[in-house]
PDB file of N, CA and C in Angstrom:
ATOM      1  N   UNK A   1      87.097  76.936 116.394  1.00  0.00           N
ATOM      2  CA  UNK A   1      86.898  78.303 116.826  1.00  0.00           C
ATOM      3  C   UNK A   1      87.994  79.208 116.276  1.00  0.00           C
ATOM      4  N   UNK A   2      89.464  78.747 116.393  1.00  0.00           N
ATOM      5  CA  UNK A   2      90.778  79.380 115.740  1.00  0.00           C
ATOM      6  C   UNK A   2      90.216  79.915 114.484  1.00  0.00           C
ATOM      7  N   UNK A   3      89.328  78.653 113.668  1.00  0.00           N
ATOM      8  CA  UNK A   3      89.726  79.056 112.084  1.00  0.00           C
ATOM      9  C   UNK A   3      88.360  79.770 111.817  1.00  0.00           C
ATOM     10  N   UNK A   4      87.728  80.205 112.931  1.00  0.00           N
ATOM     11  CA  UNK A   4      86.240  81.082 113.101  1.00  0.00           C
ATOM     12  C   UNK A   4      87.204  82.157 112.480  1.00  0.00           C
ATOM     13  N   UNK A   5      87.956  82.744 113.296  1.00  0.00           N
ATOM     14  CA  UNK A   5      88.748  84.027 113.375  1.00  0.00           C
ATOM     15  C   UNK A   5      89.343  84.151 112.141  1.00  0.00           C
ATOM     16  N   UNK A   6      90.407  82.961 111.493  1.00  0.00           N
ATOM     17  CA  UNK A   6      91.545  83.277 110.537  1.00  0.00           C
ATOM     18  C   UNK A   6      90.483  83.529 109.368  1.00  0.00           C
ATOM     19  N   UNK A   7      89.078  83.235 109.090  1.00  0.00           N
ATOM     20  CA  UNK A   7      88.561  83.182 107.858  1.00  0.00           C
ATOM     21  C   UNK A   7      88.019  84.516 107.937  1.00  0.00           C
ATOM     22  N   UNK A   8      87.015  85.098 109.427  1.00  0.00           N
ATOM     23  CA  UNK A   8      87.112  86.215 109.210  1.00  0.00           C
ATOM     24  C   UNK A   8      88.071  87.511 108.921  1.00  0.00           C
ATOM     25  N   UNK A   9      89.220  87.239 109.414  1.00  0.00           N
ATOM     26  CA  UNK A   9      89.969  87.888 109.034  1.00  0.00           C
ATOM     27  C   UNK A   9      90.755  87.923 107.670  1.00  0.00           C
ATOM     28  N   UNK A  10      90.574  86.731 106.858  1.00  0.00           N
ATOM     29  CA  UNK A  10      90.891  86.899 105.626  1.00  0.00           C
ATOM     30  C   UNK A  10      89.854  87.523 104.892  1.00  0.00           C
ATOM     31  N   UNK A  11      88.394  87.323 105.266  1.00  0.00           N
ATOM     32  CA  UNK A  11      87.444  87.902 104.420  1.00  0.00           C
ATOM     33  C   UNK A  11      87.743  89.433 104.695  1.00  0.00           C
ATOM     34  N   UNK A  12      87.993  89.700 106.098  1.00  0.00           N
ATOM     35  CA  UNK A  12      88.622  91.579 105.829  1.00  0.00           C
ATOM     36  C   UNK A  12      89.133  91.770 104.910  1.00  0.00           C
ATOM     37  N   UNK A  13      90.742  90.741 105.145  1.00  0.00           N
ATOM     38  CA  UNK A  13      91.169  91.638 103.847  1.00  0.00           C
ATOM     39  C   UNK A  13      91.015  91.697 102.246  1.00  0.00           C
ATOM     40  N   UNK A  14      90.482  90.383 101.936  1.00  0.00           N
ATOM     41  CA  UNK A  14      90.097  90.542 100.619  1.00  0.00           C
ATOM     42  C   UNK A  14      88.601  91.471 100.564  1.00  0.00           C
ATOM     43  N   UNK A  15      87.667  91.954 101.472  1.00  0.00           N
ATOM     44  CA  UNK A  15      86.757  93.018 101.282  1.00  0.00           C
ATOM     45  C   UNK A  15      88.000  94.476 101.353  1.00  0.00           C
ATOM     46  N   UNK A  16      88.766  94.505 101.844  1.00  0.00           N
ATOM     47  CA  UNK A  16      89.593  96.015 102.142  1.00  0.00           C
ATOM     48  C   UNK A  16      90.224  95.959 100.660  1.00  0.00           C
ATOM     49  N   UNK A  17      90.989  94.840 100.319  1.00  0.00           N
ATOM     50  CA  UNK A  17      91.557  94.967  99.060  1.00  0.00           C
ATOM     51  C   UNK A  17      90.787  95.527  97.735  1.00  0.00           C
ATOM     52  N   UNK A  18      89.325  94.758  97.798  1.00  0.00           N
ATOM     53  CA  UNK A  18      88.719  94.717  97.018  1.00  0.00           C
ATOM     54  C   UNK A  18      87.987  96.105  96.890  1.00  0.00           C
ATOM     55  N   UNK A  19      87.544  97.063  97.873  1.00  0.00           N
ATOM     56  CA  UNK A  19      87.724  98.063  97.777  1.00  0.00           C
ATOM     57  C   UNK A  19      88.415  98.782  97.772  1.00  0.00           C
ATOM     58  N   UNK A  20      89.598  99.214  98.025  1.00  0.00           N
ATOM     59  CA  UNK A  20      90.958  99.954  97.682  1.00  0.00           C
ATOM     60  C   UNK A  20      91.159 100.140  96.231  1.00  0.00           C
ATOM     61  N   UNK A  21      90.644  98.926  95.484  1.00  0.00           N
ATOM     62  CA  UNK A  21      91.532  99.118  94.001  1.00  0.00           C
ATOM     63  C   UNK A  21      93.164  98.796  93.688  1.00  0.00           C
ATOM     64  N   UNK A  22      93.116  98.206  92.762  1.00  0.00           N
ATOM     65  CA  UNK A  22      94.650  97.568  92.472  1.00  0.00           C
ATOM     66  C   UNK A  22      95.558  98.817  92.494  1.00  0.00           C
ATOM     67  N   UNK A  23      95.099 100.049  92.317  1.00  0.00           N
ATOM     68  CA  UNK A  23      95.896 100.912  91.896  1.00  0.00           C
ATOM     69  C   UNK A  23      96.747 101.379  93.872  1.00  0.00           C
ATOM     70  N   UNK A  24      95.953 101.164  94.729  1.00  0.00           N
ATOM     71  CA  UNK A  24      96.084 101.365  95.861  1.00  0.00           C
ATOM     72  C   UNK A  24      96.390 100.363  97.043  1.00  0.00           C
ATOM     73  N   UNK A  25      96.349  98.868  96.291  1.00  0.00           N
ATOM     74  CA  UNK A  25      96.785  98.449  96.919  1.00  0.00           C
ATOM     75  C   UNK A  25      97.961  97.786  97.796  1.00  0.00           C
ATOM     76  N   UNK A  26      98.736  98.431  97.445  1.00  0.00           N
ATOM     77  CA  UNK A  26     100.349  98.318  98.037  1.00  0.00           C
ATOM     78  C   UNK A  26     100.710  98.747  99.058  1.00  0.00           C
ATOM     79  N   UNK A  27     101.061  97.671  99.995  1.00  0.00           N
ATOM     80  CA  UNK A  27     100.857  97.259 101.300  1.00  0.00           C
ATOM     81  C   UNK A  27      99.980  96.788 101.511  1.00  0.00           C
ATOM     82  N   UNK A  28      98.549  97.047 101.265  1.00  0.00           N
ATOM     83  CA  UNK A  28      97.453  96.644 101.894  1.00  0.00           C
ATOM     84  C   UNK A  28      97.136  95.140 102.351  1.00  0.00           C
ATOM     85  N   UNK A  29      97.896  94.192 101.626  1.00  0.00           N
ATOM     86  CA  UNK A  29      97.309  92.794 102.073  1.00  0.00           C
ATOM     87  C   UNK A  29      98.278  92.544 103.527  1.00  0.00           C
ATOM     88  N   UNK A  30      99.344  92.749 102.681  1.00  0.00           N
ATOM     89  CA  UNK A  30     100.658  92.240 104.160  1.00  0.00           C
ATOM     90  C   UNK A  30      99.853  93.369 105.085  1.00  0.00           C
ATOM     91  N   UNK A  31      99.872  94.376 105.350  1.00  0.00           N
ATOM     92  CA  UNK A  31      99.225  94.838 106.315  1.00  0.00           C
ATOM     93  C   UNK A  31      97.830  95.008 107.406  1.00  0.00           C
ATOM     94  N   UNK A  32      96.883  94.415 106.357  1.00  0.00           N
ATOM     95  CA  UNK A  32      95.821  94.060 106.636  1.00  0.00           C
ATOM     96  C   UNK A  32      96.128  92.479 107.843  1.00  0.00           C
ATOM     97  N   UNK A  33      97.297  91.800 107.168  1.00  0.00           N
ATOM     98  CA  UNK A  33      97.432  90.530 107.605  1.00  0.00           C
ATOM     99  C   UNK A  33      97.676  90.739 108.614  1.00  0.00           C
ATOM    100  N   UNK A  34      98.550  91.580 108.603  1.00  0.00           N
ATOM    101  CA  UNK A  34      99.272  91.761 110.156  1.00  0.00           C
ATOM    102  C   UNK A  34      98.263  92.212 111.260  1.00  0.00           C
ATOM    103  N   UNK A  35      97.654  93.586 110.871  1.00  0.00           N
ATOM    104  CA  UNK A  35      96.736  93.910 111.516  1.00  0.00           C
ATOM    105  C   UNK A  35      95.829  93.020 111.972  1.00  0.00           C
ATOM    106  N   UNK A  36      95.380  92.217 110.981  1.00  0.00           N
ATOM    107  CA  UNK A  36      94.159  91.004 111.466  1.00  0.00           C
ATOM    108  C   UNK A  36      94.649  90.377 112.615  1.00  0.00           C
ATOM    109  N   UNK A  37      95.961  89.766 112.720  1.00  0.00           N
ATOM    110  CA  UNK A  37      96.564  89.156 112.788  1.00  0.00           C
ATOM    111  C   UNK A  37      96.453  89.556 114.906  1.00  0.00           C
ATOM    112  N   UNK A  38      97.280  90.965 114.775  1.00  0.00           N
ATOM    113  CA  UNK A  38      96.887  91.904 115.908  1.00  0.00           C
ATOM    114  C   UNK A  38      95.729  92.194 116.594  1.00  0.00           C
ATOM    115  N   UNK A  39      95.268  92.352 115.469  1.00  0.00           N
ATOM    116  CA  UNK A  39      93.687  93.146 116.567  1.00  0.00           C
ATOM    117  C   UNK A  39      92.760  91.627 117.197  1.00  0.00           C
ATOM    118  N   UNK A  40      92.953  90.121 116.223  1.00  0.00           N
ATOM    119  CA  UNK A  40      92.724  89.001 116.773  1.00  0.00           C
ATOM    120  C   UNK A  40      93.101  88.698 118.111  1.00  0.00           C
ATOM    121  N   UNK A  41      94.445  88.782 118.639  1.00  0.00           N
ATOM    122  CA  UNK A  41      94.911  89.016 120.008  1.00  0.00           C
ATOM    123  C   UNK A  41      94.841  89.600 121.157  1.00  0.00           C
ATOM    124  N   UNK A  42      94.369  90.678 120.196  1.00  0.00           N
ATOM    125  CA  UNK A  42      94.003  92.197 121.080  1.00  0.00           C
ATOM    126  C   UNK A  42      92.404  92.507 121.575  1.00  0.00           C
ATOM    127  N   UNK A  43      91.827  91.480 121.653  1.00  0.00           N
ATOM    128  CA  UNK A  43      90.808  91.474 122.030  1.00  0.00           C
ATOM    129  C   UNK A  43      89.662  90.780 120.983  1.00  0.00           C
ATOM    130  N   UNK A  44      90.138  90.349 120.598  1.00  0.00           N
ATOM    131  CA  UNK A  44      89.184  89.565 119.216  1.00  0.00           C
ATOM    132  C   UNK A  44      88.733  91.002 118.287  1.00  0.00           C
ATOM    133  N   UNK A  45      89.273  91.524 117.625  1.00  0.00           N
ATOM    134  CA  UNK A  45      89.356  92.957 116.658  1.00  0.00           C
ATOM    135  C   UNK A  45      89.822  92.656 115.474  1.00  0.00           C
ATOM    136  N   UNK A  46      89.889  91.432 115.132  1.00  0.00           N
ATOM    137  CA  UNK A  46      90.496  91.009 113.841  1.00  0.00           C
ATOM    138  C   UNK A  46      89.933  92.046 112.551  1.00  0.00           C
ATOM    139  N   UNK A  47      88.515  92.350 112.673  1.00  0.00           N
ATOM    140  CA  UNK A  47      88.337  93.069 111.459  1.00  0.00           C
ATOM    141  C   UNK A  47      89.143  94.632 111.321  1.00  0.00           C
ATOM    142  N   UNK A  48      88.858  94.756 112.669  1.00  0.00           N
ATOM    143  CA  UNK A  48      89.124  96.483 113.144  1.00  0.00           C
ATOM    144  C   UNK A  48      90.625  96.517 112.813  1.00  0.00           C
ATOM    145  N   UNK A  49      91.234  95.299 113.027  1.00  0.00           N
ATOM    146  CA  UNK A  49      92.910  95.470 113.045  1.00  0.00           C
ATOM    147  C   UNK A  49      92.956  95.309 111.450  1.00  0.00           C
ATOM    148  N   UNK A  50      92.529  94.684 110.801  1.00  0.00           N
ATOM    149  CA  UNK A  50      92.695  94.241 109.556  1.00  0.00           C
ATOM    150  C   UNK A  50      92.625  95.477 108.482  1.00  0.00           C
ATOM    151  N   UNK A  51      91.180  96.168 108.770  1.00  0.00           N
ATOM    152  CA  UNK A  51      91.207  97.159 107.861  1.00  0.00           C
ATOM    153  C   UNK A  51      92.575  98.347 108.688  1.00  0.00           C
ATOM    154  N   UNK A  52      92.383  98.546 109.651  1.00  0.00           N
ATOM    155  CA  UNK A  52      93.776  99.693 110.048  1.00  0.00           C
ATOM    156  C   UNK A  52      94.900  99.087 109.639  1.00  0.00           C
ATOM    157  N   UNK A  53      95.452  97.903 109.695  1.00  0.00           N
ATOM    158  CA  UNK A  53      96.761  97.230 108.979  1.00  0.00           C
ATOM    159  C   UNK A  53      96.558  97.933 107.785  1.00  0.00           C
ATOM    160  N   UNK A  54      95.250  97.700 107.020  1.00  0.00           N
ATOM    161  CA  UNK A  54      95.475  98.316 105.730  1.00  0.00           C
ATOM    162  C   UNK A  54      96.042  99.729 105.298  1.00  0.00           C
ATOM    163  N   UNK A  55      95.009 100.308 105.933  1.00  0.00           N
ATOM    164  CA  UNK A  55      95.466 101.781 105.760  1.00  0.00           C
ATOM    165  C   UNK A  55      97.157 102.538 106.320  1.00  0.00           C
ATOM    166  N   UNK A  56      97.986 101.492 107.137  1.00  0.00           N
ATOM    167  CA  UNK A  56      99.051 101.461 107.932  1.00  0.00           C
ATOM    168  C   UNK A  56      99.344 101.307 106.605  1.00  0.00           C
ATOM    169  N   UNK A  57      99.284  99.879 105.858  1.00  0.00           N
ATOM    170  CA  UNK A  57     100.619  99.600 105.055  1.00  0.00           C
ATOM    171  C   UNK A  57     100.067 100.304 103.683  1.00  0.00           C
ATOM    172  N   UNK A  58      99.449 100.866 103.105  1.00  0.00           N
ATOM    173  CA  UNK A  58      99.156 101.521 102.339  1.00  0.00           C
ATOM    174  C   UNK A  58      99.933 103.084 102.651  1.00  0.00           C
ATOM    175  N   UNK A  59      99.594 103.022 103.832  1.00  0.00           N
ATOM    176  CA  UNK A  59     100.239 104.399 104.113  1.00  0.00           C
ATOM    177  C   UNK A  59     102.127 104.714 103.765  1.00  0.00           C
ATOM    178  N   UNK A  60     102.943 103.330 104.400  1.00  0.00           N
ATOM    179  CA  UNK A  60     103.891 103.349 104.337  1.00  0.00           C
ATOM    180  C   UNK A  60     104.329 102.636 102.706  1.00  0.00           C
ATOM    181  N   UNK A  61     103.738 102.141 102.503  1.00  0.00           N
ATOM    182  CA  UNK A  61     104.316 102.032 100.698  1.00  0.00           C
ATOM    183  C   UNK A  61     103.808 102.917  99.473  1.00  0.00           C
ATOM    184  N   UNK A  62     102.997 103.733 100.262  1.00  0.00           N
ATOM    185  CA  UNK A  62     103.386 105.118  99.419  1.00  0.00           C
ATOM    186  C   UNK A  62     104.136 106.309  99.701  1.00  0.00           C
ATOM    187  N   UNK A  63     104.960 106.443 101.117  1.00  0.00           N
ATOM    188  CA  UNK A  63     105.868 106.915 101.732  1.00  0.00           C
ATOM    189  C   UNK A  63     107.485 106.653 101.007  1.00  0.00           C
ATOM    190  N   UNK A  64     107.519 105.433 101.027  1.00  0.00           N
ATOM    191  CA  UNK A  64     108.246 104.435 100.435  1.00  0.00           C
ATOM    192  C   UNK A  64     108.700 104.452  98.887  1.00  0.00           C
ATOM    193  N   UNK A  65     107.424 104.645  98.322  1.00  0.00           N
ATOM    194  CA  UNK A  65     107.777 105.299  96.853  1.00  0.00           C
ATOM    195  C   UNK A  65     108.350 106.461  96.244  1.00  0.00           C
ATOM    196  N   UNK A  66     107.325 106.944  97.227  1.00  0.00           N
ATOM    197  CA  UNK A  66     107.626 108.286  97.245  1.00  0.00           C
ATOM    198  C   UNK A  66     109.176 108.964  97.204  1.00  0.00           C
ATOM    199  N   UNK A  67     109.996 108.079  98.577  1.00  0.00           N
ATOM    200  CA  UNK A  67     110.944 108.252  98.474  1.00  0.00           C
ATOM    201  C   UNK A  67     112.364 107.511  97.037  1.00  0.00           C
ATOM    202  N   UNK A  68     111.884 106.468  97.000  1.00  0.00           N
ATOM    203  CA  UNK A  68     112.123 105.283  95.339  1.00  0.00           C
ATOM    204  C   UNK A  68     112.154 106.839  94.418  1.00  0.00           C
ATOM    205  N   UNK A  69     111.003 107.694  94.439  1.00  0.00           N
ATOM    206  CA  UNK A  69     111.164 108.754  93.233  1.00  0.00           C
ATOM    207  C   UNK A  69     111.711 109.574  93.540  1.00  0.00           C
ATOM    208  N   UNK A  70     112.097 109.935  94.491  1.00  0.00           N
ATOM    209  CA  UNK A  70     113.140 111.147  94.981  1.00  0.00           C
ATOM    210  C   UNK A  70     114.434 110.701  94.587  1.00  0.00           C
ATOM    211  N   UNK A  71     114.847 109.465  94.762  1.00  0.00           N
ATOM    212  CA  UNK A  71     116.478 108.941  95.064  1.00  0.00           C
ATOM    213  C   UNK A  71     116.767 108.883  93.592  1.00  0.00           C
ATOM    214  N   UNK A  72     115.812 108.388  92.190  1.00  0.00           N
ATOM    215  CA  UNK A  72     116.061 108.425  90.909  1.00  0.00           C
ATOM    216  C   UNK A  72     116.101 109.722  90.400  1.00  0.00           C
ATOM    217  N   UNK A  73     115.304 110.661  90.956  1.00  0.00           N
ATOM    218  CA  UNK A  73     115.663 112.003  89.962  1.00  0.00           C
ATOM    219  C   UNK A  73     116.972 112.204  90.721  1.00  0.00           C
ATOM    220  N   UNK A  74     117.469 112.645  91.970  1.00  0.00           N
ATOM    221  CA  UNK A  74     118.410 112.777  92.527  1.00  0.00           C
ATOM    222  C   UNK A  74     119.581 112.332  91.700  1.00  0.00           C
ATOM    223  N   UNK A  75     119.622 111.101  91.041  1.00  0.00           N
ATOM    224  CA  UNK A  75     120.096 110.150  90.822  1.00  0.00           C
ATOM    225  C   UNK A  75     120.548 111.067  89.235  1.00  0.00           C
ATOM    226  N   UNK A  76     119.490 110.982  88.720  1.00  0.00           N
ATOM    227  CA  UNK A  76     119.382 111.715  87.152  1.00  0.00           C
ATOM    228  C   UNK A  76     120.016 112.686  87.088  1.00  0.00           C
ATOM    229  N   UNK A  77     119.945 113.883  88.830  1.00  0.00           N
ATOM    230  CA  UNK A  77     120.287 115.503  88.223  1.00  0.00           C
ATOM    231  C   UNK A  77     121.856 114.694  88.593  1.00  0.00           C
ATOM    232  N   UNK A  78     122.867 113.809  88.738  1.00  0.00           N
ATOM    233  CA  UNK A  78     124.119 114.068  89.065  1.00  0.00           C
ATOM    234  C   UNK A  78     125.039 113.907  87.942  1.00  0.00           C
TER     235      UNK A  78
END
């Protein structure tokens, strides 16, 4: 029954990945994982958590970069 859950929740995230696009996917797996991981606990939501993990860690590793490109020009104008 456990590995009912862990497979659906891996099939989330390789369907979330697989739509996202490589270009977008950063964060998305570790986050998806986590999320799966969560929303499994949280009431059996593994998919629901999985795709929101995604969009969570997608969200924060382009936050993340974002800032990576601030600190190099910063870096450049000194």
């Amino acid at each position: 029954m456990k590995a009912d859950y862990i497979k659906t929740a891996l099939a989330a995230v390789a369907l979330t990945a697989a739509t996202v696009g490589t270009a977008n996917a950063a964060g998305c797996m570790k986050g998806a994982l986590v999320g799966g991981v969560a929303g499994h606990y949280a009431g059996h939501h593994a998919v629901a958590g999985a795709v929101g993990g995604c969009l969570v860690g997608r969200h924060i590793a382009r936050k993340h970069a974002e800032e990576q490109t601030a600190q190099r020009q910063q870096a450049r104008m000194q």
